[in-house]
Protein backbone atom coordinates (compact mmCIF):
# COMPACT_ATOMS: atom_id res chain seq x y z
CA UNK A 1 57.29 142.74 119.43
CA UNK A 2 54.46 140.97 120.99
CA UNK A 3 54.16 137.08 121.46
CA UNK A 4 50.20 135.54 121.92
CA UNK A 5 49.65 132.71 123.90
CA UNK A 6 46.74 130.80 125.60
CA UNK A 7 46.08 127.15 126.09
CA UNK A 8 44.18 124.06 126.00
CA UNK A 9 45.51 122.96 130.01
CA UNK A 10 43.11 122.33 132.86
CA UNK A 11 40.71 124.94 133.44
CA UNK A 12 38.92 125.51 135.98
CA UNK A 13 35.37 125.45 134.30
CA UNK A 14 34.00 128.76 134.80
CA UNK A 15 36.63 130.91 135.41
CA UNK A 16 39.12 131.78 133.04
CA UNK A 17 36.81 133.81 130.17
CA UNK A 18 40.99 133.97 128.17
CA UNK A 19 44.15 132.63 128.58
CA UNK A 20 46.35 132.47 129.55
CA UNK A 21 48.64 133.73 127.40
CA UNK A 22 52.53 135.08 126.91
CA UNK A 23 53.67 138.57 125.84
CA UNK A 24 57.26 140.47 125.74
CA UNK A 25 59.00 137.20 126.30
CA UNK A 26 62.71 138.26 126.24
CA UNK A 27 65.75 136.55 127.67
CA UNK A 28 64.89 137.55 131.28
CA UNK A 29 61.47 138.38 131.62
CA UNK A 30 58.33 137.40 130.25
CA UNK A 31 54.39 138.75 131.06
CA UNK A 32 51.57 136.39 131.59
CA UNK A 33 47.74 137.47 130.86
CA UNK A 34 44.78 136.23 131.59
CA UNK A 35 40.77 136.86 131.87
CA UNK A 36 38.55 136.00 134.55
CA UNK A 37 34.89 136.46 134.72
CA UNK A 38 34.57 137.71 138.27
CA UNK A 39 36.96 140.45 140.12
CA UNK A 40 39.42 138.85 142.36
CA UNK A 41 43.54 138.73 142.98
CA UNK A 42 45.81 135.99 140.75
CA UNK A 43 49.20 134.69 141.08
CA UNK A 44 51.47 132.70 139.13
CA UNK A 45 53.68 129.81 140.33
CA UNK A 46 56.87 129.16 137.88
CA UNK A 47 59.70 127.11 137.59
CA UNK A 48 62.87 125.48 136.08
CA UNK A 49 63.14 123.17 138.68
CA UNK A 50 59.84 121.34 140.49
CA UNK A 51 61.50 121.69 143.79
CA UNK A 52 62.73 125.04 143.40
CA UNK A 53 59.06 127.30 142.58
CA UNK A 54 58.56 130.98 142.75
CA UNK A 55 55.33 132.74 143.12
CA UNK A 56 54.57 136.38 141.69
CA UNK A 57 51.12 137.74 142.93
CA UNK A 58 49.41 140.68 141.64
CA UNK A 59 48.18 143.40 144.13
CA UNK A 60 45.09 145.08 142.43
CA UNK A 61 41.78 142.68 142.21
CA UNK A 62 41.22 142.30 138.39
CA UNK A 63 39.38 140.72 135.42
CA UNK A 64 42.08 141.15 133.42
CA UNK A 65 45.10 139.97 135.10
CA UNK A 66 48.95 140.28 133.99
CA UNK A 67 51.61 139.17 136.22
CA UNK A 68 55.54 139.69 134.96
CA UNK A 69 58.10 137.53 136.38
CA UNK A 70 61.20 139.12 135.93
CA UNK A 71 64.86 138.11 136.69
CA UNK A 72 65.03 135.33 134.89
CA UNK A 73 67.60 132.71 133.29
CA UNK A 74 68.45 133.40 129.37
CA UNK A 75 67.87 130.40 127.29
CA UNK A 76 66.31 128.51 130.06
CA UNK A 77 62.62 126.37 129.95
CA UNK A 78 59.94 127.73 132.68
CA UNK A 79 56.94 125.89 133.63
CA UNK A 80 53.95 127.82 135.08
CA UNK A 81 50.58 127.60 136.30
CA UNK A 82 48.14 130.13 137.08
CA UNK A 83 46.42 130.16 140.62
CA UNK A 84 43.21 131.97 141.93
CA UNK A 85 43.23 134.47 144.80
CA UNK A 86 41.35 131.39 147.15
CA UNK A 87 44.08 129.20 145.82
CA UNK A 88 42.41 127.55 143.10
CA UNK A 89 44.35 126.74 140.16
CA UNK A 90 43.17 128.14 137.08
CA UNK A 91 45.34 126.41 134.85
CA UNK A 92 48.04 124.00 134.50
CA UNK A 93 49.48 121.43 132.62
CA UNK A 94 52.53 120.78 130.04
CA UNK A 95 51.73 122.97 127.43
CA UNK A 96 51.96 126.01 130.18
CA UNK A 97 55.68 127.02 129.60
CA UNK A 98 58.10 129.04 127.85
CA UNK A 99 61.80 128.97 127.27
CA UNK A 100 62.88 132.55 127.93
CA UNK A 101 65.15 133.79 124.76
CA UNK A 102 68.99 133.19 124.62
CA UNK A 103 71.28 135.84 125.24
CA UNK A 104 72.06 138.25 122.88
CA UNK A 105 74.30 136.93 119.71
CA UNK A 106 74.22 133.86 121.31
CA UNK A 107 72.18 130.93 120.27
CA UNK A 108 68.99 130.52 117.92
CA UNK A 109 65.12 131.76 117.57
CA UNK A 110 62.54 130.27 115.93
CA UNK A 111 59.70 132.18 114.84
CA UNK A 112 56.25 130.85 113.74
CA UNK A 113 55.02 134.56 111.33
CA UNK A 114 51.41 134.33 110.37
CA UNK A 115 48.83 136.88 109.31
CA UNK A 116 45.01 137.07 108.05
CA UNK A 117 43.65 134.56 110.66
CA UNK A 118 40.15 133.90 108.92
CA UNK A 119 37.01 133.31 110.18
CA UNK A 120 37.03 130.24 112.41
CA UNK A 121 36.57 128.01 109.48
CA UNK A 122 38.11 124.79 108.58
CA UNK A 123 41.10 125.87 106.68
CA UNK A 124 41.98 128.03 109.86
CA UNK A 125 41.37 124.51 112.29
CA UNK A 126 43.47 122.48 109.74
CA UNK A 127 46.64 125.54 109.89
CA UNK A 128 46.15 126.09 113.60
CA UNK A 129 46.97 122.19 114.21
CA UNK A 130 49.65 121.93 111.78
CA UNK A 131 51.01 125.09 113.66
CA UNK A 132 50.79 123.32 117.03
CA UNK A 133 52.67 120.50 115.82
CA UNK A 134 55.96 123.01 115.30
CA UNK A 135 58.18 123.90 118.11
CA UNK A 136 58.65 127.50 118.03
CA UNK A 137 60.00 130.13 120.52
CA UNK A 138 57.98 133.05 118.92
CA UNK A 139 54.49 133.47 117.39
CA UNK A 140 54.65 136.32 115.79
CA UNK A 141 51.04 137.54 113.62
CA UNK A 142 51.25 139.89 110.98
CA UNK A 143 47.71 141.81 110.67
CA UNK A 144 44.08 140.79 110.12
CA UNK A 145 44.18 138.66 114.05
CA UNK A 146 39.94 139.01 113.70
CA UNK A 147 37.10 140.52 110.93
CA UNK A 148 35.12 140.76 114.00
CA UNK A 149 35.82 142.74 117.37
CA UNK A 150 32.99 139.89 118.86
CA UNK A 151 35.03 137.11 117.75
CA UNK A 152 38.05 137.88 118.79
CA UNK A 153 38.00 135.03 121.62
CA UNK A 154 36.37 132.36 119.42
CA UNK A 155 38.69 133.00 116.26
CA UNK A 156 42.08 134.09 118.13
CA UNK A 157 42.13 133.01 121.21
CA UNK A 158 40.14 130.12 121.07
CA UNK A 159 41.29 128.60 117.59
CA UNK A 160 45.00 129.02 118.54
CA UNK A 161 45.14 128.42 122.05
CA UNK A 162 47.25 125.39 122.33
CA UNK A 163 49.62 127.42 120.36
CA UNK A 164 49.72 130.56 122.31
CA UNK A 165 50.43 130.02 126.26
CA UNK A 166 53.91 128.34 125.42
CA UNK A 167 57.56 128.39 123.60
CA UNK A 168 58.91 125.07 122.77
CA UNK A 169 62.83 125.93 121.99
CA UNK A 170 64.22 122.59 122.10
C-alpha cells in the first residue's frame, strides 16, 4: 500500500523538480521523497513538538532523495520540512505533515480511493480541490495515475500536490 504526497509549501524556486511527497506511512514509520534538479545531500527536520525536532540525513548525494524516519509515535501528528545539503530549506509550511496511523485495532482511518486521474483538465482541477478540502489519513489511487509517461509531474504531481505531502487525521 502506497500513499502519494507533494505540496503547495514554500519552495525554494529552482530546486525541488517533485515533492515532496509521503509513502508507506504506517503507525511508526513513514518515507519522505523528493526531486531535485542538481546532485547534492538532503535532510529532513520533523516533529510533534516545536521544541523537541529530530533530523534524519541521507548519506548518498542524490536527485532523487528518500529519507525514512522511523521510530515513531502511533496515532501521533508530525510536522516536517525538507532542508538542502548547504542548509537551505526546500520546503516548509503547514500542509507538510502527517499523522502516523493508530495502532493496530485501535482507532480509525480515513481513506481518500481515487483512480483514472485525467488529463490535467478542468474536471480534474475542480476534483483535486474538492479532494483537498477533505481530511484524510490515506490517499490511496486505484490505476490510470497518467495517459502520458511526460506528464506525469504536471497531471499527478502537480495537479494534486496540496493533497499529497500530508495526512490530516483529526
Amino acid at each position: 500500500l502506497i500513499l502519494l504526497a507533494s505540496s503547495s509549501s514554500r519552495f525554494r524556486a529552482g530546486e525541488l523538480t517533485r515533492g515532496p511527497y509521503l509513502q508507506s506511512l504506517v503507525d511508526d514509520s513513514v518515507q519522505i521523497f523528493w526531486q531535485t534538479a542538481d546532485v547534492g545531500f538532503g535532510r529532513v527536520t520533523y516533529w510533534n513538538d516545536p521544541e523537541d525536532r529530530h533530523t534524519n540525513a541521507e548519506t548518498l548525494p542524490s536527485i532523487d532523495h528518500v529519507i525514512e524516519l522511523v521510530d515513531l509515535e502511533p496515532a501521533t501528528e508530525y510536522s516536517y520540512e525538507v532542508i538542502a545539503g548547504d542548509g537551505s530549506v526546500l520546503a516548509s509550511g503547514d500542509e507538510l505533515r502527517f499523522r502516523t496511523a493508530p495502532t493496530s485495532g485501535e482507532g480509525n482511518v480515513r481513506a481518500l480511493v481515487f483512480g483514472d486521474s485525467g488529463a490535467d483538465g478542468p474536471s480534474q482541477l475542480v476534483l483535486a480541490e474538492r479532494m483537498v478540502a477533505v481530511p484524510v489519513d490515506l490517499v490511496l489511487h486505484t490505476g490510470d495515475l497518467v495517459y502520458e509517461a511526460r506528464d506525469e509531474d504536471r497531471v499527478l504531481f502537480g495537479m494534486y500536490a496540496r493533497i499529497l505531502s500530508r495526512s490530516d487525521l483529526r
